[in-house]
N, C-alpha and C. Protein backbone atom coordinates (compact mmCIF):
# COMPACT_ATOMS: atom_id res chain seq x y z
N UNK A 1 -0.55 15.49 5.18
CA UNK A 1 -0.45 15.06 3.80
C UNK A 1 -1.82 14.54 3.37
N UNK A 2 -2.47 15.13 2.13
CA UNK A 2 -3.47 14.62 1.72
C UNK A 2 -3.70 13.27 1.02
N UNK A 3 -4.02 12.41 0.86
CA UNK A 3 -4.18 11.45 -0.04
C UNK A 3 -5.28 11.23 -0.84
N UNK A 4 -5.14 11.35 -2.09
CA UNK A 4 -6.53 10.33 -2.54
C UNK A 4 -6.30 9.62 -4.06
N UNK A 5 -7.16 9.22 -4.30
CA UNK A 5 -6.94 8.46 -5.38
C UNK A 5 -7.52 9.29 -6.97
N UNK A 6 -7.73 10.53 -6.84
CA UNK A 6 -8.25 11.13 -7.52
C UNK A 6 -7.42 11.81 -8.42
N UNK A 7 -7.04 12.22 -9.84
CA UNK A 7 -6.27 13.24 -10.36
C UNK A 7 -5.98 14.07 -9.71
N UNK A 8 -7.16 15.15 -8.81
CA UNK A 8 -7.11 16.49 -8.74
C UNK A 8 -7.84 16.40 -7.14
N UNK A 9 -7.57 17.79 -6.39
CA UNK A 9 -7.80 17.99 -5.35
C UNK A 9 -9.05 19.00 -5.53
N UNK A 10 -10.12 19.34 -5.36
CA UNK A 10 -10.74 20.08 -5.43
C UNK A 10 -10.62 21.25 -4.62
N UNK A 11 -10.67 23.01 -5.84
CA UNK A 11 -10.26 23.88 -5.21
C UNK A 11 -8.72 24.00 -5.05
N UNK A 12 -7.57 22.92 -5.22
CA UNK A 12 -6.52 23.26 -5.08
C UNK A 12 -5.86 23.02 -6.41
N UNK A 13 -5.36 24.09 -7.06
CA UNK A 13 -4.33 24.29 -8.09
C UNK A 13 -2.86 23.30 -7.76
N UNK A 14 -2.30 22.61 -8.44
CA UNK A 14 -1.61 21.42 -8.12
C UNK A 14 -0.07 21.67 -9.41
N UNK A 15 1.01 21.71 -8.83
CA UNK A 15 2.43 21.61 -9.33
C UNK A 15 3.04 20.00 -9.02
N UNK A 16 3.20 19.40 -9.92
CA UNK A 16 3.26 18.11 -9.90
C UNK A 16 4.80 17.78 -9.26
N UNK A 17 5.22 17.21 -8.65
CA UNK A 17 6.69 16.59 -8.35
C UNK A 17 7.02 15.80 -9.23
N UNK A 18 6.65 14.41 -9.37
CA UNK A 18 7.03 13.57 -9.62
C UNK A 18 6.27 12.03 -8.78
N UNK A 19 6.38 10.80 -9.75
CA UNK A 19 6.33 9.38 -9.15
C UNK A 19 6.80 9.51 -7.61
N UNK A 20 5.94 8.77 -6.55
CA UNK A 20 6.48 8.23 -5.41
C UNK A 20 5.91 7.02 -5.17
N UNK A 21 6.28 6.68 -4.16
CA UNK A 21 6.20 4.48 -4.48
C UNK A 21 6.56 4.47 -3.20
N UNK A 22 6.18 3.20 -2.76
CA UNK A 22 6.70 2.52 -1.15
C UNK A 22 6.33 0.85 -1.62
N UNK A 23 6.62 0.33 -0.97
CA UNK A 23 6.74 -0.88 -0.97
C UNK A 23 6.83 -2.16 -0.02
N UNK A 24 6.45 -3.03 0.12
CA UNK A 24 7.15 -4.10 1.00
C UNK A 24 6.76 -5.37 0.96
N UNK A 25 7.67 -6.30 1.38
CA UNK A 25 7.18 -7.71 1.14
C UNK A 25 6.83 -8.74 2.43
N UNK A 26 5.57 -8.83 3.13
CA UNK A 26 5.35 -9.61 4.37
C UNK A 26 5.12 -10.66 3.82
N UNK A 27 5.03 -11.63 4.99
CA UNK A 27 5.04 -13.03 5.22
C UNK A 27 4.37 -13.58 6.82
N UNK A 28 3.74 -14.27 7.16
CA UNK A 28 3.59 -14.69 8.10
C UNK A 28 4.03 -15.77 8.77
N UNK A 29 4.16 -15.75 9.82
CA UNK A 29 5.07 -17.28 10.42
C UNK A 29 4.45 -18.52 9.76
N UNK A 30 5.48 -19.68 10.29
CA UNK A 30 5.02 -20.65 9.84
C UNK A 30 3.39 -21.30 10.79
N UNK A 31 3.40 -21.45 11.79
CA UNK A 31 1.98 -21.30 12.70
C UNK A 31 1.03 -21.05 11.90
N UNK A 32 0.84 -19.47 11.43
CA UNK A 32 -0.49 -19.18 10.99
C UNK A 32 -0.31 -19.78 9.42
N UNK A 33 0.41 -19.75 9.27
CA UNK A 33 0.50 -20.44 7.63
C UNK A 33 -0.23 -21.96 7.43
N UNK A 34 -0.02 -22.17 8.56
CA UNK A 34 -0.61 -23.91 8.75
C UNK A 34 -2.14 -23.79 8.98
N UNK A 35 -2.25 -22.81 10.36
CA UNK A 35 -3.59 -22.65 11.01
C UNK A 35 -4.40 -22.31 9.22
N UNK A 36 -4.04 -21.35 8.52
CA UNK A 36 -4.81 -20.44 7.27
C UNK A 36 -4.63 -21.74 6.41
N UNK A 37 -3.89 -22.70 6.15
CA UNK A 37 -4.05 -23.73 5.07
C UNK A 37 -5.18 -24.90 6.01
N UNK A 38 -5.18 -25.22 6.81
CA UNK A 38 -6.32 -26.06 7.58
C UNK A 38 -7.56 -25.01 6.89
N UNK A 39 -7.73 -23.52 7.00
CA UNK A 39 -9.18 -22.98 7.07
C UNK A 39 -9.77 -23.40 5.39
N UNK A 40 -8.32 -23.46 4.19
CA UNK A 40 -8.81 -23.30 3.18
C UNK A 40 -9.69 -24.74 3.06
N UNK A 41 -9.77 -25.95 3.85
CA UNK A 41 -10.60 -27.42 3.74
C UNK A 41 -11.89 -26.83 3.95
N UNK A 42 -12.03 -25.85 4.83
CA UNK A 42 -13.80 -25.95 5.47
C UNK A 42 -14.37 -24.57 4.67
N UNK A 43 -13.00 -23.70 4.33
CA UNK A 43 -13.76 -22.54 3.58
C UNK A 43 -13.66 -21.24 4.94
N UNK A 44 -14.47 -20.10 4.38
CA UNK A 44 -14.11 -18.45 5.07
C UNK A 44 -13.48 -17.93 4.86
N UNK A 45 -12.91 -16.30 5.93
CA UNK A 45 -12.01 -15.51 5.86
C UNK A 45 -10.87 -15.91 5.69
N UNK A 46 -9.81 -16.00 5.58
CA UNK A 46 -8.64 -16.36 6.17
C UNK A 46 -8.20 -15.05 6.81
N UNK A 47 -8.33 -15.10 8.13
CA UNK A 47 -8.15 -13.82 8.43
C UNK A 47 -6.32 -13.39 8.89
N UNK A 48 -5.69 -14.32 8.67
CA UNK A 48 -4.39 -14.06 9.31
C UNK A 48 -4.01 -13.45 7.66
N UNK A 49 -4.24 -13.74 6.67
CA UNK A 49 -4.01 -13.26 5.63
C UNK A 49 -4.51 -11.91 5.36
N UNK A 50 -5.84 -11.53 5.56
CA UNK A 50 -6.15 -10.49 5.70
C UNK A 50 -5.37 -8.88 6.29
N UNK A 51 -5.33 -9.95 7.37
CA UNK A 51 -4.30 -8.93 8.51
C UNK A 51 -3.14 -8.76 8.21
N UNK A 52 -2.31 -9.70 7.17
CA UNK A 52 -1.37 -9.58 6.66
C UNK A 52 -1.47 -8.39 5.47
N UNK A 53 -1.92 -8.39 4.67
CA UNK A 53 -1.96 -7.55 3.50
C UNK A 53 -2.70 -6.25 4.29
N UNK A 54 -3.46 -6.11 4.83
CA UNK A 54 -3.54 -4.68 5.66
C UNK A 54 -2.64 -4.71 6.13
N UNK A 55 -1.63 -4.75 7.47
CA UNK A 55 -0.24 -4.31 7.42
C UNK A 55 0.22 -3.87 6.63
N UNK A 56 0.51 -4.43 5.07
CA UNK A 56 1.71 -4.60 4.06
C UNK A 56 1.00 -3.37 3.32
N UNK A 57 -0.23 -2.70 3.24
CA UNK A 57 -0.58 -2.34 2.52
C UNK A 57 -0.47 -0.51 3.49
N UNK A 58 -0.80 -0.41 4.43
CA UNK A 58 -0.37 0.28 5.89
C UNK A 58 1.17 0.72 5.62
N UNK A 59 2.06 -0.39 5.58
CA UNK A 59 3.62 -0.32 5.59
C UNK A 59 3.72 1.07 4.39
N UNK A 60 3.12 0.05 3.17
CA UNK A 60 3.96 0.84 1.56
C UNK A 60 3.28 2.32 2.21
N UNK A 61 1.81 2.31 2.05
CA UNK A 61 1.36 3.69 2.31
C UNK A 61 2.38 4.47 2.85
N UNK A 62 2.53 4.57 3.86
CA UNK A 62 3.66 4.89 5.09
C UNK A 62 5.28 5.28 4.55
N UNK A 63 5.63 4.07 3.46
CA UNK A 63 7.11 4.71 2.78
C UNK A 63 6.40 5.63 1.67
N UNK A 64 5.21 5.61 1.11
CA UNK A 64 5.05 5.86 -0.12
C UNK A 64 4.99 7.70 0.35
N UNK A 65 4.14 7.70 1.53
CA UNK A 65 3.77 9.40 2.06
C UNK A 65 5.58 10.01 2.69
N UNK A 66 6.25 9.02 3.07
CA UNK A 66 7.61 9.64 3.27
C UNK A 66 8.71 10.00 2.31
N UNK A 67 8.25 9.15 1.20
CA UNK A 67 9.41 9.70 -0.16
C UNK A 67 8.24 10.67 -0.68
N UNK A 68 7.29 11.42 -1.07
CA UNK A 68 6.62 12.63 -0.84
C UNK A 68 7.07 13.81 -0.18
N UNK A 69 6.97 13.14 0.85
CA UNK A 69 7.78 14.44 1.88
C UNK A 69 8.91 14.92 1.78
N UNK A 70 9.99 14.01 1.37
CA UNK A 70 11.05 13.92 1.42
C UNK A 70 11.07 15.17 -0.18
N UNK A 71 10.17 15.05 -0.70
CA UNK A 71 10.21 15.75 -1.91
C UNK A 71 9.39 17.49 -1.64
N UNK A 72 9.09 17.48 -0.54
CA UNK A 72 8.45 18.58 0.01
C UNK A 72 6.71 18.92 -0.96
N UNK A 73 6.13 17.52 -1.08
CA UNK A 73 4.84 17.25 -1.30
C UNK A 73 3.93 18.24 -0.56
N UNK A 74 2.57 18.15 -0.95
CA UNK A 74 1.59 18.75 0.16
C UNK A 74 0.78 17.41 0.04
N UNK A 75 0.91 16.61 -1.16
CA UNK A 75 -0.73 15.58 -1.03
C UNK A 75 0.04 14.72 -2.66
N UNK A 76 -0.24 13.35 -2.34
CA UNK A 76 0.09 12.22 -3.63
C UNK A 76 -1.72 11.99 -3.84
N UNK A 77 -1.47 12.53 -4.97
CA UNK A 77 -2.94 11.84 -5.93
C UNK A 77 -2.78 10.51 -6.75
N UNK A 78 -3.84 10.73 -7.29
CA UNK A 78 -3.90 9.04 -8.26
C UNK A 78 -3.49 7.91 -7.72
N UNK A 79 -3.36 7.49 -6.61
CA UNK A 79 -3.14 6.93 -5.54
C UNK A 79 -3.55 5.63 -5.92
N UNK A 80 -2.86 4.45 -6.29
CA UNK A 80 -3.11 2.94 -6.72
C UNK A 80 -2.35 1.56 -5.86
N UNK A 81 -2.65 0.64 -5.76
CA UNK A 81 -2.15 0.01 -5.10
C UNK A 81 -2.04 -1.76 -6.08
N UNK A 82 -0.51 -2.40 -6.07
CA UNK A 82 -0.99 -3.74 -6.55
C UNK A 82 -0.50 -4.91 -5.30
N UNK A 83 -0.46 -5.88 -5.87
CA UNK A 83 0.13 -6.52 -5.27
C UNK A 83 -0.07 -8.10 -5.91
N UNK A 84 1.36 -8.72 -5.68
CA UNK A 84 1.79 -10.08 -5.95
C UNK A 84 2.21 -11.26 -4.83
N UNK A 85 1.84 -12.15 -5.79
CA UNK A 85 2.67 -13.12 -4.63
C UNK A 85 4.35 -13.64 -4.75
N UNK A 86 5.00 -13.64 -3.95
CA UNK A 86 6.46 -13.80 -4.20
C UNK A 86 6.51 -15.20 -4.09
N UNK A 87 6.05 -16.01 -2.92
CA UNK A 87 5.91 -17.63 -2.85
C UNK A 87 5.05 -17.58 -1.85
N UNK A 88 4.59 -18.82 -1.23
CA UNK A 88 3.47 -19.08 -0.38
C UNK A 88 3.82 -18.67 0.65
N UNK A 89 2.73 -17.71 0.84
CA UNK A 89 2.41 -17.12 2.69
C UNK A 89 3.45 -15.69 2.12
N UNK A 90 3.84 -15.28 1.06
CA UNK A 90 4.73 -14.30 1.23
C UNK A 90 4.03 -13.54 0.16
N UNK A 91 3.59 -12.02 0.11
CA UNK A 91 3.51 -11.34 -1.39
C UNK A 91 3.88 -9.88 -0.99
N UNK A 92 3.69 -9.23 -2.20
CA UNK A 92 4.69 -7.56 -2.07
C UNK A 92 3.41 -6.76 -2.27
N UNK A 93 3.55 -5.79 -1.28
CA UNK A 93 2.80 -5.01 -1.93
C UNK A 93 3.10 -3.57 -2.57
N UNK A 94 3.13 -3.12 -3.25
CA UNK A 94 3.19 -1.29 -3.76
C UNK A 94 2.22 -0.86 -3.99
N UNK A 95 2.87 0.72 -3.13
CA UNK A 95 1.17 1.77 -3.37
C UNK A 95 2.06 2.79 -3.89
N UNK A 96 1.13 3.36 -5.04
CA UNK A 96 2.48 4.68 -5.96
C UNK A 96 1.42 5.89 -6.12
N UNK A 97 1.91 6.79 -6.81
CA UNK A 97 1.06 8.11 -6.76
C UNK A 97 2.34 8.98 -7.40
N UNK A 98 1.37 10.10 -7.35
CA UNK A 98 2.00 11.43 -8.07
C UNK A 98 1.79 12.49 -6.44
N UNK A 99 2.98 12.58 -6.33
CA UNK A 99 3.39 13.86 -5.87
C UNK A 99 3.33 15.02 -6.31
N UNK A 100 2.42 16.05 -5.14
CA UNK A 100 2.49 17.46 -6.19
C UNK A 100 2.27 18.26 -5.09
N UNK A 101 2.66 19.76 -5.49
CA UNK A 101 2.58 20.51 -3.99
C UNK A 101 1.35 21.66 -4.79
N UNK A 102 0.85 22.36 -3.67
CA UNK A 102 -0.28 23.52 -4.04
C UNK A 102 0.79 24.74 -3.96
N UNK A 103 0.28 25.75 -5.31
CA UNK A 103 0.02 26.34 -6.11
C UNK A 103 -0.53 27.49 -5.77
């Protein structure tokens, strides 16, 4: 499955499917939630957060390329990603795109 964030695939003529989306909402234990609120006093990465939203962002990708498939996709373009916070230490992320097969 191709991905990119681009309208168009270069060289490939494109039949559109339709919207596909994935989604999910992580959280990290309570531990690193404490350890990452101590880092915000002195300042830096917060890296347990980091690692969190790569996962979450990994996850949607992952449902987003399987409801594609499921649609008999070759490649989701326009490829965007947001994300919110639901409450502390917890946010959602979605990655969506256009499904389309070659032509």
């Amino acid at each position: 499955m191709i991905l990119v964030n681009t309208d168009y695939i270069s060289g490939k003529n494109l039949e559109m499917l339709g919207l596909v989306k994935g989604s999910t909402i992580q959280s990290k234990n309570i531990g690193k939630d404490i350890t990452q609120g101590f880092k915000t006093l002195v300042g830096g990465e917060l890296r347990a957060y980091n690692e969190m939203m790569n996962e979450a962002r990994a996850l949607a990708t992952q449902r987003m390329v399987e409801e594609a498939a499921q649609m008999g996709a070759d490649a989701v373009v326009n490829i965007r990603y947001a994300s919110s916070a639901i409450m502390a230490g917890a946010a959602e992320v979605i990655a969506y795109g256009t499904a389309v097969r070659f032509v």
